[in-house]
Protein backbone atom coordinates (compact mmCIF):
# COMPACT_ATOMS: atom_id res chain seq x y z
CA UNK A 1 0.00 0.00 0.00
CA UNK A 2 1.41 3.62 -1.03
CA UNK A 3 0.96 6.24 1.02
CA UNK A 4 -1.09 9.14 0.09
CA UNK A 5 -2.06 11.27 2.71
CA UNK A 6 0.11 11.55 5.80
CA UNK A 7 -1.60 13.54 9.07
CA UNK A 8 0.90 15.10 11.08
CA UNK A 9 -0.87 16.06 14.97
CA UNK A 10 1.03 19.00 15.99
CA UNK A 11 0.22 21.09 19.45
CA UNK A 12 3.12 23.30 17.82
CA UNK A 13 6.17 22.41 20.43
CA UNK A 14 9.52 22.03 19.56
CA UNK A 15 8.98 18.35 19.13
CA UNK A 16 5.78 18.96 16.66
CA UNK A 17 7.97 21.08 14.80
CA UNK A 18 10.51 18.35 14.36
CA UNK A 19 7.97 15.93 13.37
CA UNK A 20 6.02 18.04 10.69
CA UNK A 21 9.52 18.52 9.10
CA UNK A 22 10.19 15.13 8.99
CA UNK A 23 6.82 13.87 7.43
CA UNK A 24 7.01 16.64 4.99
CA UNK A 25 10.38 14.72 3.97
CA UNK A 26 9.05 11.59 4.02
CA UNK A 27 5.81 12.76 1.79
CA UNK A 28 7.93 14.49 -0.77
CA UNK A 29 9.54 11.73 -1.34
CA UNK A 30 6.85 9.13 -1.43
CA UNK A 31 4.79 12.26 -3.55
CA UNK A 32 2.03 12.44 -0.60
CA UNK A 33 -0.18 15.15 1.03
CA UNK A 34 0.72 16.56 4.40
CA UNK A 35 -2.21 17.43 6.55
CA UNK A 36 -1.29 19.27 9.85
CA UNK A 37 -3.94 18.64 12.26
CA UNK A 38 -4.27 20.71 15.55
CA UNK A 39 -6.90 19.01 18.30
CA UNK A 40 -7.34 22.09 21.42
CA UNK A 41 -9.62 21.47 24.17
CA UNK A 42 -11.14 24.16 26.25
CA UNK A 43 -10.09 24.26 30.22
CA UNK A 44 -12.63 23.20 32.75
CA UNK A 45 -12.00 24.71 36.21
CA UNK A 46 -12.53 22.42 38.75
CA UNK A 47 -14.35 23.36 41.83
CA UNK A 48 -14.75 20.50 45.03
CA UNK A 49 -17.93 18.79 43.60
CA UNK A 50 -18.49 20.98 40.27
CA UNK A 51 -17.06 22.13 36.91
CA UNK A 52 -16.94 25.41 35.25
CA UNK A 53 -15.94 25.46 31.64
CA UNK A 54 -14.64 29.01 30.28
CA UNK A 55 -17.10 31.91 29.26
CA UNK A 56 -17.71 32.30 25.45
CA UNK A 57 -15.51 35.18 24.99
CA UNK A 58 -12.44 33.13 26.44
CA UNK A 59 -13.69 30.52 24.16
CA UNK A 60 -14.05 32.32 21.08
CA UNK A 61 -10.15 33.91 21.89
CA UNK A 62 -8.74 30.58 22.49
CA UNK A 63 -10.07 29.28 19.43
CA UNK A 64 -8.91 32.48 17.59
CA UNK A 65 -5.15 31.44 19.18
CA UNK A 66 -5.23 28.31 17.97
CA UNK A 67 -6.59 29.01 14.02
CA UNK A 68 -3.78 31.62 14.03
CA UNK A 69 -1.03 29.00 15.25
CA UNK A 70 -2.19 26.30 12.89
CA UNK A 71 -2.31 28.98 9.84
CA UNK A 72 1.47 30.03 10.76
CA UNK A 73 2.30 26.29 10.81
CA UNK A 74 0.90 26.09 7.37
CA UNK A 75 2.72 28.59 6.13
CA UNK A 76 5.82 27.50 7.77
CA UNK A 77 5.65 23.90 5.92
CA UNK A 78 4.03 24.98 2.36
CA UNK A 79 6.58 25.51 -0.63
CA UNK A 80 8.30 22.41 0.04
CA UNK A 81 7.32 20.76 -3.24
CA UNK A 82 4.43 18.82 -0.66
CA UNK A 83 0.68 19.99 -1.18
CA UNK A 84 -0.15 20.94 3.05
CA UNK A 85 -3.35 21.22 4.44
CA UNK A 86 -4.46 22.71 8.13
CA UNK A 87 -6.96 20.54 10.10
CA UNK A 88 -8.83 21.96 13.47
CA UNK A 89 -11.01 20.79 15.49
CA UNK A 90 -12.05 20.76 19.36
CA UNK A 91 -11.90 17.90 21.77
CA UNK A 92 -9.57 15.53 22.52
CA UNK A 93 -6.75 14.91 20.57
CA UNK A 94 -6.56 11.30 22.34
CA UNK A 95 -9.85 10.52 20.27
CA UNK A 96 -10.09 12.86 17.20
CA UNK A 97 -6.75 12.28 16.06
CA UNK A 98 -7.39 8.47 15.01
CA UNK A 99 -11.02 9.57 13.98
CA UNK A 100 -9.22 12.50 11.49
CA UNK A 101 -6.57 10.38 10.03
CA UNK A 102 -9.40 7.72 8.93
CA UNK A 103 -11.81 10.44 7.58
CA UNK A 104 -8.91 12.05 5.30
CA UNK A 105 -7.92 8.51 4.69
CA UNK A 106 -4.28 9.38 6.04
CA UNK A 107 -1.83 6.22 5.70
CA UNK A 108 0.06 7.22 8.56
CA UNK A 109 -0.07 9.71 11.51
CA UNK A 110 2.91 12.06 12.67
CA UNK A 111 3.45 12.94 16.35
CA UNK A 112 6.20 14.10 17.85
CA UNK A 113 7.18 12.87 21.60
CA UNK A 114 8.05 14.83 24.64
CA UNK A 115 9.66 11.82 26.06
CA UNK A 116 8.49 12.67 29.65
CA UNK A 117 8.64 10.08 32.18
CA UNK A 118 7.89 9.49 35.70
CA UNK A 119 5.23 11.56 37.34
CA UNK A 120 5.00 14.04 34.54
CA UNK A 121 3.52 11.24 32.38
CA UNK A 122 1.54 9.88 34.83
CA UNK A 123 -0.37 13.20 35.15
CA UNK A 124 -0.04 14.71 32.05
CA UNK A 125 -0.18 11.36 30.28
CA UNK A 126 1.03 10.72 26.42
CA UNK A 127 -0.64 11.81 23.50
CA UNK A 128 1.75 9.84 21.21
CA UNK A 129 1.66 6.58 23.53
CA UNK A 130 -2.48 7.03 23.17
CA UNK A 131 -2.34 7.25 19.46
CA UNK A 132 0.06 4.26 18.83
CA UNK A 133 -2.37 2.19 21.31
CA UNK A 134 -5.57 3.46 19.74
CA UNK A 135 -5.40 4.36 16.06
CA UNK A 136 -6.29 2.24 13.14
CA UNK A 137 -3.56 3.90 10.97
CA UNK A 138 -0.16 3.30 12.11
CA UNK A 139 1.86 5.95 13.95
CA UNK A 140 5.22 7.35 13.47
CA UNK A 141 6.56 8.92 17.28
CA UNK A 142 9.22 11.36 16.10
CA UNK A 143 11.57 12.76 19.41
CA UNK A 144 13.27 16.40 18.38
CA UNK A 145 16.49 15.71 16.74
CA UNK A 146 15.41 12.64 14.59
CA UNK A 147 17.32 12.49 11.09
């Protein structure tokens, strides 16, 4: 099977950087589509036995911040001989990340690795390890630095 479409999940670190540049190498040489996809969820304050999510205008702002980021990350990739689309959507990335890459009928996903460890993983937890466990496409973990 020849890949067509890779989708590269970026939350535009240092280490999502790194792996949009290397699947943008990867599709120009297999002559593929690069789709950079950006899941953001909105905060929910936690209060002893309730939850608040943020007002509309904070919202509306964050989503703002995060069309903005994924346009400059568009721009930052394009003109690389590699046809790049942006992708965003609300939620979490855990879950819509798999669900994207089978709707644009991606043959592989693109996520680059903090490499914590420890307690910082426990509570934060691992986006990458998530997708490689859960999605239907395979997964390519890229740590900052990789060739």
């Amino acid at each position: 099977m020849t890949i067509q479409t890779i989708l590269v999940a970026t939350d535009f670190s240092e280490q999502a950087l790194a792996a949009a540049d290397w699947a943008l190498s990867l599709a120009s040489a297999l002559g593929a589509r690069v789709i950079v996809a950006h899941v953001f969820d909105l905060p929910i304050i936690g209060f002893l036995d309730a939850s608040l999510l943020v007002d509309s205008k904070t919202a509306s702002r964050i989503s703002d911040e995060a069309r903005a980021a994924l346009e400059a990350e568009v721009a930052r990739v394009r003109g690389r001989g590699v046809d790049v689309d942006g992708l965003l959507r609300q939620g979490d990335a855990r879950d819509l990340i798999p669900q994207l890459a089978t709707m644009e009928g991606a043959g592989l996903v693109v996520v680059g690795s903090h490499g914590r460890r420890g307690l910082a993983r426990a509570l934060i937890g691992s986006v990458a390890e998530s997708l490689v466990r859960s999605s239907s496409v395979p997964v390519a973990v890229i740590r900052r630095g990789a060739p």
